[in-house]
N, C-alpha and C. Protein backbone atom coordinates (compact mmCIF):
# COMPACT_ATOMS: atom_id res chain seq x y z
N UNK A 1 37.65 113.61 88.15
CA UNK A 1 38.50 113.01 87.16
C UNK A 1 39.87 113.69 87.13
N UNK A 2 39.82 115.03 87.24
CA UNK A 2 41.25 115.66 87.28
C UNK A 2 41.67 115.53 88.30
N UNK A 3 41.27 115.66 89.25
CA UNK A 3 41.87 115.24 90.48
C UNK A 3 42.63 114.25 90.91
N UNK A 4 41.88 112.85 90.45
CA UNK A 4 42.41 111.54 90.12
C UNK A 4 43.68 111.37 89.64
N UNK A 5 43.89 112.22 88.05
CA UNK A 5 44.43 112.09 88.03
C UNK A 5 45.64 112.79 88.02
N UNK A 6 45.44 113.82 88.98
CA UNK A 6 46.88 114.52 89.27
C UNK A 6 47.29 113.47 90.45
N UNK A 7 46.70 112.86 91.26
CA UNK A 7 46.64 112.12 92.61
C UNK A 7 47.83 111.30 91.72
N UNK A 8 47.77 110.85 90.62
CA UNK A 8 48.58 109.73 89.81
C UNK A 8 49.24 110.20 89.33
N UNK A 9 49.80 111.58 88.92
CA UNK A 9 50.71 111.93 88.80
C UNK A 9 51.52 112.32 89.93
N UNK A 10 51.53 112.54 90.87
CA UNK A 10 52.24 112.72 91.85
C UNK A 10 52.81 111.59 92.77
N UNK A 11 52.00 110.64 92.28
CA UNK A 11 52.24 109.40 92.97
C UNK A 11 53.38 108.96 91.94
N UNK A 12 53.31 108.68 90.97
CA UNK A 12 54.15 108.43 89.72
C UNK A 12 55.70 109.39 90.11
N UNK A 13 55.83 110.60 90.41
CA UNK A 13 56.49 111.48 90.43
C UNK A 13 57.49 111.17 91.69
N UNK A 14 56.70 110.49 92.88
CA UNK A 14 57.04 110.34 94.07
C UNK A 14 57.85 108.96 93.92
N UNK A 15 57.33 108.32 92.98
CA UNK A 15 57.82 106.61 92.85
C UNK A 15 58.99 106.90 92.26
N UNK A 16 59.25 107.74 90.94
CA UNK A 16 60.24 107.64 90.26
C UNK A 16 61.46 108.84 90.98
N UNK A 17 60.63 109.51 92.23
CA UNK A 17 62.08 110.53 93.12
C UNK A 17 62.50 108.95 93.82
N UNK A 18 61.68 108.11 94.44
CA UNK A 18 62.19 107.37 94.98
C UNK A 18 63.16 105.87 94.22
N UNK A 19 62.69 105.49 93.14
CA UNK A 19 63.32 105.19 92.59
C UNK A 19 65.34 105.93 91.82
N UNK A 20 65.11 107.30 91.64
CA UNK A 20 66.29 107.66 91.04
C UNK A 20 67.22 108.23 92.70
N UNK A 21 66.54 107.71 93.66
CA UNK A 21 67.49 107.99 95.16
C UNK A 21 68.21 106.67 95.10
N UNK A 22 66.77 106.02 95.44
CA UNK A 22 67.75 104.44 95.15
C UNK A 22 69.26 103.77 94.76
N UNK A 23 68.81 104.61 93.19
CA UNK A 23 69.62 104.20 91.90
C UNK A 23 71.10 105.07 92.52
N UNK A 24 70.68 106.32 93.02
CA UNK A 24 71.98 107.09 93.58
C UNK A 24 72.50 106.64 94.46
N UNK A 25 71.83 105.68 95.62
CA UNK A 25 72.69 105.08 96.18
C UNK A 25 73.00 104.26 95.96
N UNK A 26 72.67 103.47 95.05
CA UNK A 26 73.62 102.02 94.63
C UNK A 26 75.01 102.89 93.97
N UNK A 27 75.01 103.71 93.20
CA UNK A 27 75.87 104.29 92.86
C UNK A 27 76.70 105.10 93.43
N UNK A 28 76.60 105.40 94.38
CA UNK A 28 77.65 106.43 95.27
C UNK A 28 78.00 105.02 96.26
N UNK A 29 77.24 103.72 96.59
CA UNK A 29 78.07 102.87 97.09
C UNK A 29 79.04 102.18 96.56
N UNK A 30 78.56 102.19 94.72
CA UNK A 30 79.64 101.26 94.43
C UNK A 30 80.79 102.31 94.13
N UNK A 31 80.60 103.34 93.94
CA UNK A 31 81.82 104.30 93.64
C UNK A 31 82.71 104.15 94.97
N UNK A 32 82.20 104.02 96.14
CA UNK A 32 82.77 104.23 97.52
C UNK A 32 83.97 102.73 97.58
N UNK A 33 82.83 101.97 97.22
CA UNK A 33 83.51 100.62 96.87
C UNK A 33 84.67 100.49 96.02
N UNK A 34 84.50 101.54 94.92
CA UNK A 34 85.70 101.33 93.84
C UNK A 34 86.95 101.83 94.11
N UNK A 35 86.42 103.18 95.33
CA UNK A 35 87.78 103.84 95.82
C UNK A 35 88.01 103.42 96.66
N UNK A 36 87.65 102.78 97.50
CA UNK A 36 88.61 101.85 98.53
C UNK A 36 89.47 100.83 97.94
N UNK A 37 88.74 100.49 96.60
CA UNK A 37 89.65 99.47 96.01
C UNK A 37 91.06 99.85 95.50
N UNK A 38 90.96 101.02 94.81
CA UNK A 38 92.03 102.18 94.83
C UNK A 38 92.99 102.33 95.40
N UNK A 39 92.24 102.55 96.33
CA UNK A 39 93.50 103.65 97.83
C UNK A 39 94.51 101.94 98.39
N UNK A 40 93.54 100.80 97.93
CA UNK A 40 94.61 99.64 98.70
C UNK A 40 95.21 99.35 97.74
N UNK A 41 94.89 98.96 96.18
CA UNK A 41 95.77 98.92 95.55
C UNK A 41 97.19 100.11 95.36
N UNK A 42 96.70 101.43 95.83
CA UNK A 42 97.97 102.16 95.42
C UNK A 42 98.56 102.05 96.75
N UNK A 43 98.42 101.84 97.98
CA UNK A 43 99.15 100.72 99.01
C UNK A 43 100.32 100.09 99.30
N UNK A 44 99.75 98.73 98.34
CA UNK A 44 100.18 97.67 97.88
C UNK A 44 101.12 98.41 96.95
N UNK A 45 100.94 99.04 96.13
CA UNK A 45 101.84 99.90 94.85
C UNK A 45 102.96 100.30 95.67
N UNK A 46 102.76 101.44 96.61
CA UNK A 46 103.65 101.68 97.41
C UNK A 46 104.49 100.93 98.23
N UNK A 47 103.89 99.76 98.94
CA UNK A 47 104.71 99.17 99.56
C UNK A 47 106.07 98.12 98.63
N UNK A 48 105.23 97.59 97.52
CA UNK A 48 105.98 97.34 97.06
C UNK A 48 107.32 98.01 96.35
N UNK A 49 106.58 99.28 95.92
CA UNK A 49 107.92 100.11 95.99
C UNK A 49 109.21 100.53 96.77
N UNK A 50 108.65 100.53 97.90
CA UNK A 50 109.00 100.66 99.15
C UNK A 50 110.68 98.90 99.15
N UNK A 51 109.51 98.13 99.19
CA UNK A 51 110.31 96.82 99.17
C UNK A 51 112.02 97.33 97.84
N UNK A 52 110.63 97.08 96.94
CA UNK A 52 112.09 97.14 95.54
C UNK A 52 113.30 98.46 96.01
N UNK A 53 112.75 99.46 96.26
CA UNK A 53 113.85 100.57 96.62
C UNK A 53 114.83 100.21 97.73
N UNK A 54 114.36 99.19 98.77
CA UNK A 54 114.94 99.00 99.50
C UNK A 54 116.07 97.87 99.12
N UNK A 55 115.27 96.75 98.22
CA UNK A 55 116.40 95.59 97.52
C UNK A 55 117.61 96.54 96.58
N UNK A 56 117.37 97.71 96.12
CA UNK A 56 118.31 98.28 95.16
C UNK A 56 119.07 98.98 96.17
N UNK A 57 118.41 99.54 97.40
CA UNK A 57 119.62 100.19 98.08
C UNK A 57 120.57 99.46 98.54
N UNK A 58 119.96 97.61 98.99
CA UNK A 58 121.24 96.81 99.82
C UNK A 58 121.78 96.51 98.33
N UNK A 59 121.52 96.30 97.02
CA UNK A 59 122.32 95.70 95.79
C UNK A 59 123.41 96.80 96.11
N UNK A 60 122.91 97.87 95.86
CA UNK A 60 123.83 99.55 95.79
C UNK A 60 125.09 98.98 96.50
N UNK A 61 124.75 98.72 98.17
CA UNK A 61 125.78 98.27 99.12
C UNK A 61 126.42 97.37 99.12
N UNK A 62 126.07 96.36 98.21
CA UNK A 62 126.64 95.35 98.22
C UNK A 62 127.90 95.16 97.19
N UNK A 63 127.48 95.69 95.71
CA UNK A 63 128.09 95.85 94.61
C UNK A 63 129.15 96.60 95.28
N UNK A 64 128.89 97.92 96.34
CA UNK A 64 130.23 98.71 96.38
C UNK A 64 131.24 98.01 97.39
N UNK A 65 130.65 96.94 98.36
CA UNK A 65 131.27 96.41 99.82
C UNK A 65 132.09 95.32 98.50
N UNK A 66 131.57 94.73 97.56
CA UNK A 66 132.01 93.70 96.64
C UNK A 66 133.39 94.40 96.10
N UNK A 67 133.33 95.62 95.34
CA UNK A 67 134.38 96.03 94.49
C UNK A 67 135.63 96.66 95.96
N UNK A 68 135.20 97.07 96.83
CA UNK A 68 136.22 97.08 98.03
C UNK A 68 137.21 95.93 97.93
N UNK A 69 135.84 95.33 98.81
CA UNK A 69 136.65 93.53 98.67
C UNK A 69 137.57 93.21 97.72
N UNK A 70 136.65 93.29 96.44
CA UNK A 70 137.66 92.75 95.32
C UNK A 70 138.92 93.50 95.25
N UNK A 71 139.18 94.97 95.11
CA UNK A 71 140.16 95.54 95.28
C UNK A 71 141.52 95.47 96.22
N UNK A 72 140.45 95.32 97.95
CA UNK A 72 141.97 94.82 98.97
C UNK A 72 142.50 93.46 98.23
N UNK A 73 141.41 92.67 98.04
CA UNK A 73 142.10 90.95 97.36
C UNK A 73 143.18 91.53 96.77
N UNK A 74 142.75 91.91 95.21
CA UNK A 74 143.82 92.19 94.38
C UNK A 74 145.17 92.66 94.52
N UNK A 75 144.97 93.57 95.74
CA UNK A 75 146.21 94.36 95.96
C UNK A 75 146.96 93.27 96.86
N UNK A 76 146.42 92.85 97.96
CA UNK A 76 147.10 91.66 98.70
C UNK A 76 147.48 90.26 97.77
N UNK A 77 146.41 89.89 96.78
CA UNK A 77 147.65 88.78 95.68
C UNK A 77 148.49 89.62 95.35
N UNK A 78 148.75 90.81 94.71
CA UNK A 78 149.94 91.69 93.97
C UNK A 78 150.88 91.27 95.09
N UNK A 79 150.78 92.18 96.08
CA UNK A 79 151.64 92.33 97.34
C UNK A 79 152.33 90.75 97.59
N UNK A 80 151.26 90.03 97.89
CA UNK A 80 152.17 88.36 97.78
C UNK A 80 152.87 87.13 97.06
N UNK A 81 152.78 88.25 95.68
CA UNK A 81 153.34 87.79 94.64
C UNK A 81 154.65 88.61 94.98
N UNK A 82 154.91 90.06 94.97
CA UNK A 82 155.68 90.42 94.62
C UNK A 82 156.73 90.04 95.62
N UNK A 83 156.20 90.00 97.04
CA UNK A 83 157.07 88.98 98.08
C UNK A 83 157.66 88.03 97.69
N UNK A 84 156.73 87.14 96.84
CA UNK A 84 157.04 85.81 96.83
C UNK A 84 157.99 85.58 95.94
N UNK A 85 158.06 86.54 94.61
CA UNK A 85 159.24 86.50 93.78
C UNK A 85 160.30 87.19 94.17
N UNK A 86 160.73 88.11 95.63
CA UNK A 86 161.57 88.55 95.62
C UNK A 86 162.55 87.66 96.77
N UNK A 87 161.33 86.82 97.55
CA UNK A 87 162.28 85.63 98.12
C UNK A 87 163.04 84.87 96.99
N UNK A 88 162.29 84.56 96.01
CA UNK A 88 162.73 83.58 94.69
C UNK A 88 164.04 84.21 94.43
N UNK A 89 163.85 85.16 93.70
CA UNK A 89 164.95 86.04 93.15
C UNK A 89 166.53 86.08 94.01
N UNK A 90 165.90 86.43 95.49
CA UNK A 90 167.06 86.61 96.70
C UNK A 90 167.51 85.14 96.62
N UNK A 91 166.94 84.42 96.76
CA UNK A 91 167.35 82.77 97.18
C UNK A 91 168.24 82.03 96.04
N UNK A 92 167.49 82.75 94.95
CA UNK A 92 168.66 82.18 93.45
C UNK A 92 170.35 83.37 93.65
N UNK A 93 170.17 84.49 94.15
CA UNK A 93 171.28 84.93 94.29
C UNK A 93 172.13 84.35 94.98
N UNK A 94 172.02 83.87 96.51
CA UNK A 94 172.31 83.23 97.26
C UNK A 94 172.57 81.95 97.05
């Protein structure tokens, strides 16, 4: 009778090591699972960062190639104004 039932306790003992292995590997797979999900989302995080830093560096270049621009303009209308009124001016003397 004791025998029996240590035989059933060990069997019991053996079911439930094998059962809580199980359970550990469903769980160390889905953890494995969750960090791969991770590592691509922070990726994706990065690349997109990557992207945006790169749209702000050509804005950067552009805004400054823009205020250049705008500046030679300005100075060349000045400049062809001030031509243009000093033909005026000369031509009314004349």
């Amino acid at each position: 009778m004791v025998v029996f039932f240590l035989i059933t306790v060990i069997i019991s003992i053996i079911i439930l090591l094998f059962i809580l292995y199980h359970n550990y590997q469903q769980e160390q797979n889905q953890f494995h699972e969750r960090e791969m999900n991770l590592r691509k989302t922070i990726t994706d995080i990065k690349e997109k960062q990557n992207v945006l830093n790169n749209q702000i560096k050509l804005s950067e270049e552009f805004n400054a190639n823009y205020q250049k621009s705008r500046t030679t303009l300005a100075q060349s209308i000045y400049d062809m104004n001030v031509e243009l009124l000093s033909n005026h001016f000369q031509k009314k003397e004349n």
